[in-house]
Protein backbone atom coordinates (compact mmCIF):
# COMPACT_ATOMS: atom_id res chain seq x y z
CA UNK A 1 0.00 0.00 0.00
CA UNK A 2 1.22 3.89 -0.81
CA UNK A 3 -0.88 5.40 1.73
CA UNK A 4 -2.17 7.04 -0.91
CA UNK A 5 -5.42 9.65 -0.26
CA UNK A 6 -7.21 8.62 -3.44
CA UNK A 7 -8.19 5.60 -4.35
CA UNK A 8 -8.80 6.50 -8.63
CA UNK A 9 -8.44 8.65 -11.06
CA UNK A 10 -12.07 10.05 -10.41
CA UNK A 11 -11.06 10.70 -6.88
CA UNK A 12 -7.49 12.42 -7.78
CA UNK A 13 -9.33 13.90 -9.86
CA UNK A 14 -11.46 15.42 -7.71
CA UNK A 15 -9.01 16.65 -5.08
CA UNK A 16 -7.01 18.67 -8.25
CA UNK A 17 -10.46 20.27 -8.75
CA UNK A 18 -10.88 21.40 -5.33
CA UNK A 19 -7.58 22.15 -4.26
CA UNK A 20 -5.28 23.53 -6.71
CA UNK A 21 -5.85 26.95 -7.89
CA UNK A 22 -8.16 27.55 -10.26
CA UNK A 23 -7.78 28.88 -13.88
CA UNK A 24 -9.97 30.78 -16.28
CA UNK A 25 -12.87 28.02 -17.44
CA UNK A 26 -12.72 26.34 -21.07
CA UNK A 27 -16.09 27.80 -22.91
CA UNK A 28 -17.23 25.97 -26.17
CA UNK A 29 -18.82 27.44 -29.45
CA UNK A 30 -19.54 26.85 -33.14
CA UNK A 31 -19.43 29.20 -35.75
CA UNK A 32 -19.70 28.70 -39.19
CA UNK A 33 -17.43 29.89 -41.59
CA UNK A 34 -18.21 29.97 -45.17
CA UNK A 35 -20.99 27.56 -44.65
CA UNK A 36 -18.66 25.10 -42.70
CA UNK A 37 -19.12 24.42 -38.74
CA UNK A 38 -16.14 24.75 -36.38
CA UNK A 39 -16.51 24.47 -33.02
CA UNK A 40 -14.43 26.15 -31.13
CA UNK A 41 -13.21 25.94 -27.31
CA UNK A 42 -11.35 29.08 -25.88
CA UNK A 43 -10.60 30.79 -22.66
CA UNK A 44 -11.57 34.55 -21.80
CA UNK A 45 -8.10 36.69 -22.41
CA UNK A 46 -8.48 39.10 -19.99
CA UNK A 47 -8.80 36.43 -17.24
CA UNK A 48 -6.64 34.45 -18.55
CA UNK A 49 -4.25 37.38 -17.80
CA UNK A 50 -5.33 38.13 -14.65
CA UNK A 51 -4.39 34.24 -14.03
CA UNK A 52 -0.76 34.93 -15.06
CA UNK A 53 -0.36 38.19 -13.23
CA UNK A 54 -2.10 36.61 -10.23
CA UNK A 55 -0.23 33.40 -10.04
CA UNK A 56 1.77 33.21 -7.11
CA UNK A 57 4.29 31.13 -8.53
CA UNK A 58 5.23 34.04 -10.77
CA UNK A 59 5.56 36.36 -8.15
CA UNK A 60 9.20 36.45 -7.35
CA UNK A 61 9.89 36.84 -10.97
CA UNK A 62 7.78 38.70 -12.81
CA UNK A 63 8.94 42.12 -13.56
CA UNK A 64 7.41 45.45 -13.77
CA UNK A 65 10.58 47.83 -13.30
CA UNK A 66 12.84 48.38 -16.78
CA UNK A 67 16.44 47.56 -16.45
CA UNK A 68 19.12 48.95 -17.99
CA UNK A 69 22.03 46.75 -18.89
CA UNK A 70 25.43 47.62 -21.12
CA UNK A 71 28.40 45.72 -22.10
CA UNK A 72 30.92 48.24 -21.33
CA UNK A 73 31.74 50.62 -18.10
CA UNK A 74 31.36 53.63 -20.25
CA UNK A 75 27.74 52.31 -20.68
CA UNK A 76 27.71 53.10 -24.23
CA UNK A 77 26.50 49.46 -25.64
CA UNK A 78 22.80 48.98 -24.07
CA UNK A 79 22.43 44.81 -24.09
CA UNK A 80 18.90 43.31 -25.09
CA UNK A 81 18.01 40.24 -23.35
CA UNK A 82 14.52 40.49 -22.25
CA UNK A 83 11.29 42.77 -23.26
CA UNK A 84 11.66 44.70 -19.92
CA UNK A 85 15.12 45.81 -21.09
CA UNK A 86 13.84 46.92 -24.48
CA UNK A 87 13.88 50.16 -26.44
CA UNK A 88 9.58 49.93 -27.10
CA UNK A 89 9.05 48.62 -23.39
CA UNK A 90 11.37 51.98 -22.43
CA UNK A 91 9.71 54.39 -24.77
CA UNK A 92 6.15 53.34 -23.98
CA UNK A 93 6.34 53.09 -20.02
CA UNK A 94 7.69 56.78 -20.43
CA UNK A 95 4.89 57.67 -22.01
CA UNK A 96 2.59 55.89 -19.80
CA UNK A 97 4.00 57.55 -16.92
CA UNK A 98 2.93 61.05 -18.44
CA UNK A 99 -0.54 59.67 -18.56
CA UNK A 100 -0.78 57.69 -15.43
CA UNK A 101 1.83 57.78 -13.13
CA UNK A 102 2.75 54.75 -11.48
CA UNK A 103 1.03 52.41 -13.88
CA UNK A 104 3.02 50.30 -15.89
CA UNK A 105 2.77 47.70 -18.90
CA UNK A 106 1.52 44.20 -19.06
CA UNK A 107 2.67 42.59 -22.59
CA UNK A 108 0.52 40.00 -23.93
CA UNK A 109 1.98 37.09 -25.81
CA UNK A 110 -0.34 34.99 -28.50
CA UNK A 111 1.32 32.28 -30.70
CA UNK A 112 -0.49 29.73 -32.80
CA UNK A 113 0.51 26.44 -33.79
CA UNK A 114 -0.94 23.25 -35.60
CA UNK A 115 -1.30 20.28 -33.95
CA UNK A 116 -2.61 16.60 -34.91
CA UNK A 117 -5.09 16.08 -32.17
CA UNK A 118 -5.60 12.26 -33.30
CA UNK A 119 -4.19 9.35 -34.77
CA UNK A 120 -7.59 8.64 -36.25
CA UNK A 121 -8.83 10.70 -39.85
CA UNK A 122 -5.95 12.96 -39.48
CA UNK A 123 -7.74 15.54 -36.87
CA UNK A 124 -5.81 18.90 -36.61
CA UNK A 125 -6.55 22.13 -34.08
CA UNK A 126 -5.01 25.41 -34.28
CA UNK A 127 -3.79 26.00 -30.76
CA UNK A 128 -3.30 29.47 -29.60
CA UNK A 129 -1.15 30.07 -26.79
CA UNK A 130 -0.81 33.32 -24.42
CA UNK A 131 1.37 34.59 -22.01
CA UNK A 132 2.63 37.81 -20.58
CA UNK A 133 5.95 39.38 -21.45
CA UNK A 134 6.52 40.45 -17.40
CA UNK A 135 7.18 36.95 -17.13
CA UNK A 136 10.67 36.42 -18.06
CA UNK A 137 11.83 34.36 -21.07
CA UNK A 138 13.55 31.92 -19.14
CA UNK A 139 10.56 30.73 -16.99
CA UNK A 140 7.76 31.26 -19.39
């Protein structure tokens, strides 16, 4: 015996649900495109953000401050290594400071990619992914 606190994969199940942190909910659709049905299953992006910004296992390395970093004393060569220490993330935080003091930017990621969802009749899906660029590279 493991000592285990489930006894299935319904009941493991079941704990996951009720005690790991929750994320935005899956919502299904169809729409029809060109007289063809898709249906569609998606997650609300501004939630889905709040998720990431929220997530407490991104706090003590998400970033909100812009760095500067060079590659000589002189500071004459600026190095780019992450979005934070970018020229656009520099020039538009300035600009949001004029604006709104204090607040600063939250840069959303979206990639797509295709994926074979089953061995069976060659099933594809177009996954989009999102993230936020205030997590850095490395972890996200």
């Amino acid at each position: 015996q493991l000592g285990l606190s489930y006894k299935n994969s319904r009941e493991l199940n079941k704990i996951i649900d009720k005690q790991l942190p929750s994320h935005p909910k899956f919502r299904c659709e169809q729409i029809v495109i060109a007289g063809e049905a898709f249906v569609i299953f998606y997650r609300d992006v501004i939630e889905c953000v709040k998720a990431l910004y929220g997530d407490p296992d991104f706090a003590n390395f998400s970033v909100f401050a812009l760095e500067h970093h060079y590659a000589d004393k002189e500071q004459t060569v600026w190095l780019y290594y992450d979005m934070h220490t970018g020229k656009w993330w520099w020039d538009t935080q300035k600009k949001l400071d004029q604006h709104k003091p204090g607040a600063t930017i939250i840069l959303i990621i979206i990639s797509s990619d295709k994926t074979q969802v089953t061995m069976f009749h060659n099933k594809t899906a177009y996954l989009v992914y999102l993230t936020i660029g205030n997590i850095p590279k490395d972890i996200r």
